[in-house]
N, C-alpha and C. Protein backbone atom coordinates (compact mmCIF):
# COMPACT_ATOMS: atom_id res chain seq x y z
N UNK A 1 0.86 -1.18 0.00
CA UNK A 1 0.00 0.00 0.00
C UNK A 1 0.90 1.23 0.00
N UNK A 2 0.73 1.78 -1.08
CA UNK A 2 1.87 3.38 -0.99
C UNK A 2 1.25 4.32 -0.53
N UNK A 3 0.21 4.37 0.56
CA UNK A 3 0.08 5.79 0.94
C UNK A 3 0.49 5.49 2.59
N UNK A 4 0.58 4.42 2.99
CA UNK A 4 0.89 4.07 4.06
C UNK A 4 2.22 4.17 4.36
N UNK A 5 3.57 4.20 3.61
CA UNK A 5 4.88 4.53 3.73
C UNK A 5 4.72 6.62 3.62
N UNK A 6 3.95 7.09 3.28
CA UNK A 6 3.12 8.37 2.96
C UNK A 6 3.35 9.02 4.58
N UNK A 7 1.73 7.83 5.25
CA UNK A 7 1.35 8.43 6.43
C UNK A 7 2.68 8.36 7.72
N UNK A 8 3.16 7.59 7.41
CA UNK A 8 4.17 6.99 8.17
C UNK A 8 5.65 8.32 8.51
N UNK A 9 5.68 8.20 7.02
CA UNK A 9 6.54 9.63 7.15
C UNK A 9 6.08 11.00 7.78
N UNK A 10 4.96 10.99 7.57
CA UNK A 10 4.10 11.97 8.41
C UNK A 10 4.10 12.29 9.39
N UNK A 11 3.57 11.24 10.04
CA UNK A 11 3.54 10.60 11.41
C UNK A 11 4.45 10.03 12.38
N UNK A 12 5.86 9.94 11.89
CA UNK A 12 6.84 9.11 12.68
C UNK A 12 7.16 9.42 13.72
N UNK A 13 6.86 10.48 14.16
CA UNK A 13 6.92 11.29 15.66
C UNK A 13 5.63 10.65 16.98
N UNK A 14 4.42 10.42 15.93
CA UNK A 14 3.79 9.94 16.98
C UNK A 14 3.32 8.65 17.20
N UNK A 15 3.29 8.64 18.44
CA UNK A 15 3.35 7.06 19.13
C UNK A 15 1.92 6.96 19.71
N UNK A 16 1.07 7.70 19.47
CA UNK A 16 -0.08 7.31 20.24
C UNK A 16 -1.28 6.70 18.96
N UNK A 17 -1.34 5.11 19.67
CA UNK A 17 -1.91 4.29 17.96
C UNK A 17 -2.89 4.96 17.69
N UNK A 18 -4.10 5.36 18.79
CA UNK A 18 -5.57 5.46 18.17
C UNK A 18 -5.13 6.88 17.13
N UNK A 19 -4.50 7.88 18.12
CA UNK A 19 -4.42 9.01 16.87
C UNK A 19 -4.09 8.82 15.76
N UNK A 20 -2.91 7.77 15.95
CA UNK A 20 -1.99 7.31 14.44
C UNK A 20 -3.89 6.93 13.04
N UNK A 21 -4.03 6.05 14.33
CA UNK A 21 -5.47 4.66 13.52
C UNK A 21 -6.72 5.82 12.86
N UNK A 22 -6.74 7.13 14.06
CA UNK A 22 -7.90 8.11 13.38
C UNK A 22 -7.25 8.86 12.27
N UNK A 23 -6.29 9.10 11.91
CA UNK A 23 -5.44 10.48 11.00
C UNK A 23 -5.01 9.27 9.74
N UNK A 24 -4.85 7.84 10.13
CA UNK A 24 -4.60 6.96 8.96
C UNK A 24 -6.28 7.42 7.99
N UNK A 25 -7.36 6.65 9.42
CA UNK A 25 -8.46 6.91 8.01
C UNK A 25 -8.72 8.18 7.12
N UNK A 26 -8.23 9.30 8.10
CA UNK A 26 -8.41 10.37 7.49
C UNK A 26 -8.02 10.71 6.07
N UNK A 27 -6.96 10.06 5.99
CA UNK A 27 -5.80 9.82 5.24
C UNK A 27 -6.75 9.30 3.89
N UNK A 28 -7.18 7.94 4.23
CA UNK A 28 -7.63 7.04 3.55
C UNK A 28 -9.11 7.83 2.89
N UNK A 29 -9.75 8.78 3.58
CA UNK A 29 -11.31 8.77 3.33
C UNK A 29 -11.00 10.25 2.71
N UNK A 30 -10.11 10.70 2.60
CA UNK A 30 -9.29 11.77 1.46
C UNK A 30 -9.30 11.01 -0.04
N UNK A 31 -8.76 9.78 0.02
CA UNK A 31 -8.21 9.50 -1.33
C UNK A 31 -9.30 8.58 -1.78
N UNK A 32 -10.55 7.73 -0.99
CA UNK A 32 -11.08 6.82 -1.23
C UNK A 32 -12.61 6.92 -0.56
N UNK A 33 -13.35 7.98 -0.73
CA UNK A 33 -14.45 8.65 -0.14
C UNK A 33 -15.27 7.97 -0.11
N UNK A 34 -15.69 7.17 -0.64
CA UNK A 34 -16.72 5.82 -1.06
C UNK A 34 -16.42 4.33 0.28
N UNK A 35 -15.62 4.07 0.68
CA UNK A 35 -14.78 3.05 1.27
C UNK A 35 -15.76 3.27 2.76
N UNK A 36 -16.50 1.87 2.72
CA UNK A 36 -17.13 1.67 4.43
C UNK A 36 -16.45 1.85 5.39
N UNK A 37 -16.76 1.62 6.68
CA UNK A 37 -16.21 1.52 7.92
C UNK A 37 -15.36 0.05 7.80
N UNK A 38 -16.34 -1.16 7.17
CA UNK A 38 -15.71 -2.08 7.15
C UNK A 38 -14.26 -2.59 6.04
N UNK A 39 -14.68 -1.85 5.26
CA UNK A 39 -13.69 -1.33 4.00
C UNK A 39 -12.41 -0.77 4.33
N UNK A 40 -12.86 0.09 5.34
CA UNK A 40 -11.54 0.68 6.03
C UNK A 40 -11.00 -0.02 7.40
N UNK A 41 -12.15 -0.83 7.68
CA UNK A 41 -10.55 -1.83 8.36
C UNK A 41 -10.27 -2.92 8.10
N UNK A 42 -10.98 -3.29 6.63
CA UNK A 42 -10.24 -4.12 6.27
C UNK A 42 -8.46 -3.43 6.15
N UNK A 43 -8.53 -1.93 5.64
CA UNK A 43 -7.35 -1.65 4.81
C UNK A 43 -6.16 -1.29 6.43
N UNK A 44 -6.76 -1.21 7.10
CA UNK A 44 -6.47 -0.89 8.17
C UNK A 44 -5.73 -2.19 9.42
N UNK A 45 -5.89 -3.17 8.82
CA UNK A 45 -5.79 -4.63 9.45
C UNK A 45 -4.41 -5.17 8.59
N UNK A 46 -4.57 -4.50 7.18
CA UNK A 46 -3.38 -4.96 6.64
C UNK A 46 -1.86 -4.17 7.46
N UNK A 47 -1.71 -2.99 7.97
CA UNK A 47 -0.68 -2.27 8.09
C UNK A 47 -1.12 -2.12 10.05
N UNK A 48 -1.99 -3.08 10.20
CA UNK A 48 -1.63 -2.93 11.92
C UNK A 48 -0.71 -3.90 12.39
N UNK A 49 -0.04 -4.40 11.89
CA UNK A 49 1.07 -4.90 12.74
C UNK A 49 2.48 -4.13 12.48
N UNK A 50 2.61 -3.32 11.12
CA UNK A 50 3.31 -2.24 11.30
C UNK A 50 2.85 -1.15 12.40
N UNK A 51 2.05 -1.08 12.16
CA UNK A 51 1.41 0.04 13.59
C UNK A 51 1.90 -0.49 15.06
N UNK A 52 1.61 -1.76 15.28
CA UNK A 52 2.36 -2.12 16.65
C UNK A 52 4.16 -2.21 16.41
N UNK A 53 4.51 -2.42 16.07
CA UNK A 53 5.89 -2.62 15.81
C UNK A 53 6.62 -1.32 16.16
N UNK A 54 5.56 -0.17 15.28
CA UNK A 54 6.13 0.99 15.47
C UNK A 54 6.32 1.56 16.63
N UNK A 55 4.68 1.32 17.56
CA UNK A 55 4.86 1.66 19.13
C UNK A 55 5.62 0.99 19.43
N UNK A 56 5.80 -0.16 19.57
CA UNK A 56 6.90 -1.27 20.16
C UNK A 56 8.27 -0.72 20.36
N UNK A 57 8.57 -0.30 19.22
CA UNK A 57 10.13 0.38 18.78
C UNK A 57 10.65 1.43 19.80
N UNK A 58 9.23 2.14 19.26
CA UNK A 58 9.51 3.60 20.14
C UNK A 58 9.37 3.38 21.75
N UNK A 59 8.20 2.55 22.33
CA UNK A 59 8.56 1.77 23.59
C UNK A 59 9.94 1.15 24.14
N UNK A 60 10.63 0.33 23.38
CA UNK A 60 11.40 -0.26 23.55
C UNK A 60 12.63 0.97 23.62
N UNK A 61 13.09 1.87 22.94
CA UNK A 61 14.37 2.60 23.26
C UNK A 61 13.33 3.70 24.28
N UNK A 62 12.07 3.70 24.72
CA UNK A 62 11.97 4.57 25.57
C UNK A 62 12.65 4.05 26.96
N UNK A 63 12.03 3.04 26.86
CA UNK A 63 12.32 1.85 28.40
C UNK A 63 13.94 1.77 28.65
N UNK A 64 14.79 1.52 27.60
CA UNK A 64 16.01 1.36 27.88
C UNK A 64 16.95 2.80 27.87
N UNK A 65 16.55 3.65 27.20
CA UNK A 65 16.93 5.40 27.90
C UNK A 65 16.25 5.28 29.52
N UNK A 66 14.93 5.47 30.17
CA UNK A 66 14.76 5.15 31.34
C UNK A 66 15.11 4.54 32.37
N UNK A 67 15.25 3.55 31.96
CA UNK A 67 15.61 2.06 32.88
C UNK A 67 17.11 1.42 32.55
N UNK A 68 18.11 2.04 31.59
CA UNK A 68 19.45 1.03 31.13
C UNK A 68 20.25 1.77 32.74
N UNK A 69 20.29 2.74 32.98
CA UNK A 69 21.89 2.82 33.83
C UNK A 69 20.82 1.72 35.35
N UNK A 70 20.15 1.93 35.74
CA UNK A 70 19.22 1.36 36.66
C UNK A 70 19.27 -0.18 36.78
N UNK A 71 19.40 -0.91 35.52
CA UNK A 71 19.42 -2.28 35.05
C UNK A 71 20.95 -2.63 35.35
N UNK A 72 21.40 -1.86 34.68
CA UNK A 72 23.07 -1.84 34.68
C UNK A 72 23.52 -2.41 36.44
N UNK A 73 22.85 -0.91 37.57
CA UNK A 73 23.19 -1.11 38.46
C UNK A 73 22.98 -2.60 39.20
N UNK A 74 21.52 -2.60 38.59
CA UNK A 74 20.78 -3.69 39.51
C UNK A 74 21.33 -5.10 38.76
N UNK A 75 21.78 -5.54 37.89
CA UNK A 75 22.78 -6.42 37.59
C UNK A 75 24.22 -6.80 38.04
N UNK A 76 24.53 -5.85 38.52
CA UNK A 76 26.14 -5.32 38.71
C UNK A 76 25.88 -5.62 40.18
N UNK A 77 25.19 -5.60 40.68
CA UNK A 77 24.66 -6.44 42.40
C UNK A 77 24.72 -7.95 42.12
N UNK A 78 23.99 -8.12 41.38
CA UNK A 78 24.09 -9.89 41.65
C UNK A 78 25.34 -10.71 40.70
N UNK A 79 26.03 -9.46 40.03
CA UNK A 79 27.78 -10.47 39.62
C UNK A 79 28.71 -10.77 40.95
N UNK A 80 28.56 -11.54 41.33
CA UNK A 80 28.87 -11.89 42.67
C UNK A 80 30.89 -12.24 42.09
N UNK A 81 30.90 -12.57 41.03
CA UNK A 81 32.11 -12.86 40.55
C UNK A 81 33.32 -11.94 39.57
N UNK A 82 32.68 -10.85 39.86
CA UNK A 82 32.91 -9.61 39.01
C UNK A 82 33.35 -9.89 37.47
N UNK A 83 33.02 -10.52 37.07
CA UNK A 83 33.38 -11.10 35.77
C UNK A 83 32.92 -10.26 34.67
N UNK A 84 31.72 -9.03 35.04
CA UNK A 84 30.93 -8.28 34.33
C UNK A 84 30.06 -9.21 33.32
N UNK A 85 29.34 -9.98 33.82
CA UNK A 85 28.38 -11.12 33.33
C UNK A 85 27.52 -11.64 34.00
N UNK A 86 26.76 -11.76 34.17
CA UNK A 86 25.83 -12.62 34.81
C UNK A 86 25.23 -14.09 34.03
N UNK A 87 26.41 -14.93 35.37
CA UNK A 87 26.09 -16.18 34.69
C UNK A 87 24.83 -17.06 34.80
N UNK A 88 24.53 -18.41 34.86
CA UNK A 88 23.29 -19.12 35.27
C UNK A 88 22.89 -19.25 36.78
N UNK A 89 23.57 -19.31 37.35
CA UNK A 89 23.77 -19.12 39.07
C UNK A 89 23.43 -18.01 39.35
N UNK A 90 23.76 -16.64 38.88
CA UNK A 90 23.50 -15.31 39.13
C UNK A 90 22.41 -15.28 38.69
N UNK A 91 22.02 -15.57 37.53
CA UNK A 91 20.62 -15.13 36.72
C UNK A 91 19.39 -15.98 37.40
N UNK A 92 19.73 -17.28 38.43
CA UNK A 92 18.80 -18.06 38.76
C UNK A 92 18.37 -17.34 40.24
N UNK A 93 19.27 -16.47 40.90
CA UNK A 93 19.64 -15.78 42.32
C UNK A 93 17.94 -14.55 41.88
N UNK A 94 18.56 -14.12 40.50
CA UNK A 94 18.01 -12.82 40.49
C UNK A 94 16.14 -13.28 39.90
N UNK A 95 16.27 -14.18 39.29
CA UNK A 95 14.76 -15.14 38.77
C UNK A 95 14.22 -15.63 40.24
N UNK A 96 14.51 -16.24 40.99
CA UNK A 96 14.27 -16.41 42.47
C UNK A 96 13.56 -15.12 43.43
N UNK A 97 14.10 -14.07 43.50
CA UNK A 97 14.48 -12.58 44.10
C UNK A 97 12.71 -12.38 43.81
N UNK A 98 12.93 -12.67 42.45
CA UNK A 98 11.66 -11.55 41.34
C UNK A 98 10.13 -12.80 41.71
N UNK A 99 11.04 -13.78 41.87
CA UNK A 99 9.47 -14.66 42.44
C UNK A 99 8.70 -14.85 43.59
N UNK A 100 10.04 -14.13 44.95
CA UNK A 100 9.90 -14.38 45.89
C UNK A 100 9.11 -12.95 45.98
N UNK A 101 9.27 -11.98 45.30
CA UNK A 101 8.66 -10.31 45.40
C UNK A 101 7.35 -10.70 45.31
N UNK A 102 6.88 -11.44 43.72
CA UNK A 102 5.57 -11.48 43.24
C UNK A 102 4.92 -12.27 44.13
N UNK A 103 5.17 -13.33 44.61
CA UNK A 103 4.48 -14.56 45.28
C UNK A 103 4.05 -13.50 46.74
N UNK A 104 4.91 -12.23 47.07
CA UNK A 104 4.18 -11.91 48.27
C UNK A 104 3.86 -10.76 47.86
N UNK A 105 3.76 -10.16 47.18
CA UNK A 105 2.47 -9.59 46.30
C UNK A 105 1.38 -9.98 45.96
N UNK A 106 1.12 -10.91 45.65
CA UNK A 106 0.02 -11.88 45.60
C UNK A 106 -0.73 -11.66 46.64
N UNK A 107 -0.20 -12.25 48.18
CA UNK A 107 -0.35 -12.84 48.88
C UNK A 107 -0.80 -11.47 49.62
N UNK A 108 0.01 -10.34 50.01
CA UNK A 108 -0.51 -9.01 49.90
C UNK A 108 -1.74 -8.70 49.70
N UNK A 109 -2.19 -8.66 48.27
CA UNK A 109 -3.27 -8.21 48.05
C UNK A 109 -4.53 -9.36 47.84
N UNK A 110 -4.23 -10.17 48.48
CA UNK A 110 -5.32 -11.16 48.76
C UNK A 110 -5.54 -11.01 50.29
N UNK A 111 -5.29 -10.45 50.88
CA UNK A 111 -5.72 -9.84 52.64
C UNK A 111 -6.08 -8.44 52.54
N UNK A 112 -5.42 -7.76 50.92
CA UNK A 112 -6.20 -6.16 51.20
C UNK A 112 -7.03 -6.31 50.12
């Protein structure tokens, strides 16, 4: 679909889907005025998994600008061997840690 590499360029700044999903049809009911609701998502179903990918992307280097020196630290605790790695022993310490949190979280909010 070539108007969709179009909207894309347009749009590459924003990350919020529904606006992306309302300004796509807009897009679409510009060039194709006739085209149903169902018409348009059919066309709309073809390029939504580019649509998630895209949030995804932009999610994904948001999280790791946020959260990398933080991760860094909180890794750099359980290299017990300073090796700057975290091996299977370390990684099983820190998988343990994260189960023993949730399991009383759980358990937490099943008394509140």
């Amino acid at each position: 679909m070539k108007l969709y590499p179009i909207f894309n360029d347009k749009f590459s700044n924003e990350y919020n889907l529904e606006y992306r999903k309302a300004e796509f049809k807009k897009i679409i009911k510009l060039k194709y005025k006739w085209f149903t609701n169902s018409e348009y998502n059919y066309i709309y179903n073809l390029i939504k998994e580019n649509e998630y990918n895209h949030i995804l992307n932009f999610k994904k280097i948001e999280i790791e600008e946020k959260y990398k020196s933080d991760l860094i630290k909180l890794f750099i605790k359980f290299d017990d061997n300073d090796n700057n790695y975290i091996d299977i022993n370390e990684f099983k310490v820190i998988l343990y840690i994260i189960y023993k949190v949730k399991y009383v979280l759980c358990i937490f909010i099943t008394f509140y």
